[in-house]
C-alpha atoms as a PDB file:
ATOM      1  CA  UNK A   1       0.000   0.000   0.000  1.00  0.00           C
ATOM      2  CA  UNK A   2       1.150   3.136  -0.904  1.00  0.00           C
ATOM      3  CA  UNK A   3       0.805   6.282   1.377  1.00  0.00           C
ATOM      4  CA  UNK A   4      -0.329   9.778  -0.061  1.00  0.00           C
ATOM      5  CA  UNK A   5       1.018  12.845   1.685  1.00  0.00           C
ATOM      6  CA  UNK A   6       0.132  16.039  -0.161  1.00  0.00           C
ATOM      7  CA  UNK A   7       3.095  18.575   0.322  1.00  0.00           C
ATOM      8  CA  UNK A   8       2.980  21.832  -1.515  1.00  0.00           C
ATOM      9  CA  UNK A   9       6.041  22.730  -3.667  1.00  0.00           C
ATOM     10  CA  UNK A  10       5.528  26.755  -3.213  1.00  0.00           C
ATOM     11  CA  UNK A  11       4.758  28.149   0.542  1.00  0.00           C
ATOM     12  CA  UNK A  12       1.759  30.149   0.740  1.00  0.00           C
ATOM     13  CA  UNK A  13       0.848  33.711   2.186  1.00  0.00           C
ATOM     14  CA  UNK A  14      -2.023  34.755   3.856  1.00  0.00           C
ATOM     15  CA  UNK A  15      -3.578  37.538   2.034  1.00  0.00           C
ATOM     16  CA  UNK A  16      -6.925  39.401   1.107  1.00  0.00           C
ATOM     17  CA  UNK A  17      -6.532  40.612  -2.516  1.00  0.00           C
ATOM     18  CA  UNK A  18     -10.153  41.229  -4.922  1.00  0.00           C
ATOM     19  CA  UNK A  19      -9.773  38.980  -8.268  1.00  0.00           C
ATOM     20  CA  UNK A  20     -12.173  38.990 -11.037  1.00  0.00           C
ATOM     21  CA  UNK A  21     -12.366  36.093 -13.193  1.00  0.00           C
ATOM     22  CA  UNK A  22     -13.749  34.164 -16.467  1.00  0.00           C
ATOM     23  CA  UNK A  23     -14.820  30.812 -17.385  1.00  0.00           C
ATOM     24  CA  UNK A  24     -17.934  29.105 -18.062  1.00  0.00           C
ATOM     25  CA  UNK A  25     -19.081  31.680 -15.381  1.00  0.00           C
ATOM     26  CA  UNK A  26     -18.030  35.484 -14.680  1.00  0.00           C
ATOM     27  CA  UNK A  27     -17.184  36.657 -11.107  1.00  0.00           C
ATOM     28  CA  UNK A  28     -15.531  38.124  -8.513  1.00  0.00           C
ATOM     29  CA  UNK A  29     -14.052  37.343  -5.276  1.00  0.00           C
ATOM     30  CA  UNK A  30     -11.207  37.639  -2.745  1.00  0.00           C
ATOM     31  CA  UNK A  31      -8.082  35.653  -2.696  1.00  0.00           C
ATOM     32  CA  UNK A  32      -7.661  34.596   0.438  1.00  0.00           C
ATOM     33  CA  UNK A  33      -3.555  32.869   0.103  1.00  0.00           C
ATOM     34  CA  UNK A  34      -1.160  32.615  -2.632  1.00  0.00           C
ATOM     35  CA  UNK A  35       2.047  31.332  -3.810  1.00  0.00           C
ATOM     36  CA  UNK A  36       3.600  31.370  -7.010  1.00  0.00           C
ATOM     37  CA  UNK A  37       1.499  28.580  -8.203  1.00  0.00           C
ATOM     38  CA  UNK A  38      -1.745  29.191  -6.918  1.00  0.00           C
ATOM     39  CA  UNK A  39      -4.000  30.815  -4.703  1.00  0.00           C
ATOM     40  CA  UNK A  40      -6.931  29.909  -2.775  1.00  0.00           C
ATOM     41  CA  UNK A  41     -10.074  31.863  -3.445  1.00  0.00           C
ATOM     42  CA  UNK A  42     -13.316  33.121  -1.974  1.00  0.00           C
ATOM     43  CA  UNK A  43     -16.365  33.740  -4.186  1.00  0.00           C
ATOM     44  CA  UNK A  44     -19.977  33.216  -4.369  1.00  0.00           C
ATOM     45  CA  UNK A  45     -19.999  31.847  -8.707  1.00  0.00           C
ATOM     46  CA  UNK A  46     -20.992  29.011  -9.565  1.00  0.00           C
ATOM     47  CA  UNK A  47     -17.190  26.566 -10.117  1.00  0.00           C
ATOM     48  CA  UNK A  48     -16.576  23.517  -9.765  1.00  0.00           C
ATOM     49  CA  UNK A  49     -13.227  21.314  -9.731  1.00  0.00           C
ATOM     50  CA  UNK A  50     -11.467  21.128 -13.169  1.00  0.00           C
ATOM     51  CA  UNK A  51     -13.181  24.302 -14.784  1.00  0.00           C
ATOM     52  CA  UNK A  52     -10.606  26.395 -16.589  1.00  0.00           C
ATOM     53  CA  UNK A  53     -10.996  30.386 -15.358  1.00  0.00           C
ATOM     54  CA  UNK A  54      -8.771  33.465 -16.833  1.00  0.00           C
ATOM     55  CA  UNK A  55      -7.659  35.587 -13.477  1.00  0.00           C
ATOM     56  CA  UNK A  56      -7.173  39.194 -12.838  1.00  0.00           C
ATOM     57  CA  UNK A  57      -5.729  39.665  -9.389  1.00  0.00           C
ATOM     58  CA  UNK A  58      -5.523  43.170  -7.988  1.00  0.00           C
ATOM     59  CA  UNK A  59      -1.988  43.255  -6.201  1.00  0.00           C
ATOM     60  CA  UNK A  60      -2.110  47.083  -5.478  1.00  0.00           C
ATOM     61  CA  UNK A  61      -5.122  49.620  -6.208  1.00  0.00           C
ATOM     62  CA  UNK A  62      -1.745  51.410  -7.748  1.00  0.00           C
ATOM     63  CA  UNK A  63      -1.321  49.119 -10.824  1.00  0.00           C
ATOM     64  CA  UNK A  64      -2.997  46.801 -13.584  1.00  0.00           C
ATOM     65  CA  UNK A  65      -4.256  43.305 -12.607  1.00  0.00           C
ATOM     66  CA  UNK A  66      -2.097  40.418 -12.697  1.00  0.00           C
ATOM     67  CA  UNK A  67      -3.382  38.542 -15.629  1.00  0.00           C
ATOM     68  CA  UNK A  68      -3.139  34.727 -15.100  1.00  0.00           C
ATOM     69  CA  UNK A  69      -3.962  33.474 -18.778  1.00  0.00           C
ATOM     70  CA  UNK A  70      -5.540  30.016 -17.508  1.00  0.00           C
ATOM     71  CA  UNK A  71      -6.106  28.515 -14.189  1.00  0.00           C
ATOM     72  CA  UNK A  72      -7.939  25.214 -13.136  1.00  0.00           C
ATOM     73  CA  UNK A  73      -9.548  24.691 -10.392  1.00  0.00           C
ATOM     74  CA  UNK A  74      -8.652  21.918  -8.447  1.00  0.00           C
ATOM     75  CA  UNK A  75     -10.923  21.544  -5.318  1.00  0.00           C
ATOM     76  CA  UNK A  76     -14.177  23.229  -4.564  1.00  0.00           C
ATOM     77  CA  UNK A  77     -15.230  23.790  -0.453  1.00  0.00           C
ATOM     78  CA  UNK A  78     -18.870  25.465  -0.563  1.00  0.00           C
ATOM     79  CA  UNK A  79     -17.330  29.539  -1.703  1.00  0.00           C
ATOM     80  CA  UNK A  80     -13.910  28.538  -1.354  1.00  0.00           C
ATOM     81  CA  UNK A  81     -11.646  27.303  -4.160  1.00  0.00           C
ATOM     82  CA  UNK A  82      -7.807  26.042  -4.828  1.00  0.00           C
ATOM     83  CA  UNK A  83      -6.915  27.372  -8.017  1.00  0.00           C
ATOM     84  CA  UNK A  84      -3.434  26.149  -9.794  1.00  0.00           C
ATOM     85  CA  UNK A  85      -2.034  28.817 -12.151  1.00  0.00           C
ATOM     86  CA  UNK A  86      -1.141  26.820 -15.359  1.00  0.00           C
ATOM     87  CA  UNK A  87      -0.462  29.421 -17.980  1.00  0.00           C
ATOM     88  CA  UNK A  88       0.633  33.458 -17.246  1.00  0.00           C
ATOM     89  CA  UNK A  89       2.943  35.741 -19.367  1.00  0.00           C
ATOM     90  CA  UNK A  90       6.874  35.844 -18.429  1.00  0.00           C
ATOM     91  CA  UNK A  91       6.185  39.280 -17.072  1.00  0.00           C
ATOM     92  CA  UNK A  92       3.425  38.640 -14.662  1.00  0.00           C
ATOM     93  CA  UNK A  93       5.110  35.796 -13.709  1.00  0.00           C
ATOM     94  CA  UNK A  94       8.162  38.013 -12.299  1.00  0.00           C
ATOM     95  CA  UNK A  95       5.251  40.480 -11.055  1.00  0.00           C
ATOM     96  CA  UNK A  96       3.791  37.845  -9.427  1.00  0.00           C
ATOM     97  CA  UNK A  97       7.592  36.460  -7.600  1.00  0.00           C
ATOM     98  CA  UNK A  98       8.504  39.838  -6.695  1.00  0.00           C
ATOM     99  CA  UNK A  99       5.097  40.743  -5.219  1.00  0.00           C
ATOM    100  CA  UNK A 100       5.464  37.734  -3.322  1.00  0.00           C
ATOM    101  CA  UNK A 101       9.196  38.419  -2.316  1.00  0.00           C
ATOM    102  CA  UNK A 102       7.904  41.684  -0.928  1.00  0.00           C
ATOM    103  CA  UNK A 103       5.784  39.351   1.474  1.00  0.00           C
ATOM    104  CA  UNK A 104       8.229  37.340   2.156  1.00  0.00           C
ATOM    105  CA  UNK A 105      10.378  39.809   3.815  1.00  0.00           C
ATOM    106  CA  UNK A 106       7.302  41.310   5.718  1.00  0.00           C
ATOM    107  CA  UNK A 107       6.452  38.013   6.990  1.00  0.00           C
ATOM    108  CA  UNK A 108       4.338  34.739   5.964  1.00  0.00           C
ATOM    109  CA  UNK A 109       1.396  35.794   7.829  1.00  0.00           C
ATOM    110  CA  UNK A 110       0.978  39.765   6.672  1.00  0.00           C
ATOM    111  CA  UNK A 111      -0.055  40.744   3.603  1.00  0.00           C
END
């Protein structure tokens, strides 16, 4: 028998960031942690696991949305969902690491 441990590869902070997104469904809601890979998210749409959204995530009020090209979500808890990023431009993709690094050197658990 073969034991299943889930460890994440990228460490997660705690934050509170609004995030519109598309898919079969249009919506908003607030990302509630995220890492370089992913985020979990809070919203009241309709997903469900394996749906295939396009994210904007506000990181500051002070400049344009991250654009995550495709994301799939990956498990579905009433209004909260684990999203994995699986496709965003090299240059969000550095906005996204140094936005991150920024936390890092705050602290895991400020935002």
């Amino acid at each position: 028998m073969i034991e299943r441990h889930e460890k994440r590869h990228n460490h997660r902070f705690q934050v509170s960031l609004p995030i519109t997104f598309t898919g079969k469904d249009t919506g908003i809601g607030i990302v509630r942690n995220l890492s370089k890979g992913g985020c979990q998210m809070e919203s009241m749409a309709e997903i469900t696991s394996r749906d295939s959204i396009v994210m904007h995530l506000t990181l500051s009020p002070h400049e344009a949305p991250l654009l995550i090209q495709a994301a799939s979500v990956r498990r579905c808890n009433e209004h909260l969902f684990s999203v994995a990023f699986l496709v965003m431009d090299t240059t969000e993709q550095q906005r996204l690491r140094e936005y991150l690094s920024k936390l890092e050197q705050r602290g895991p658990t400020q935002a």
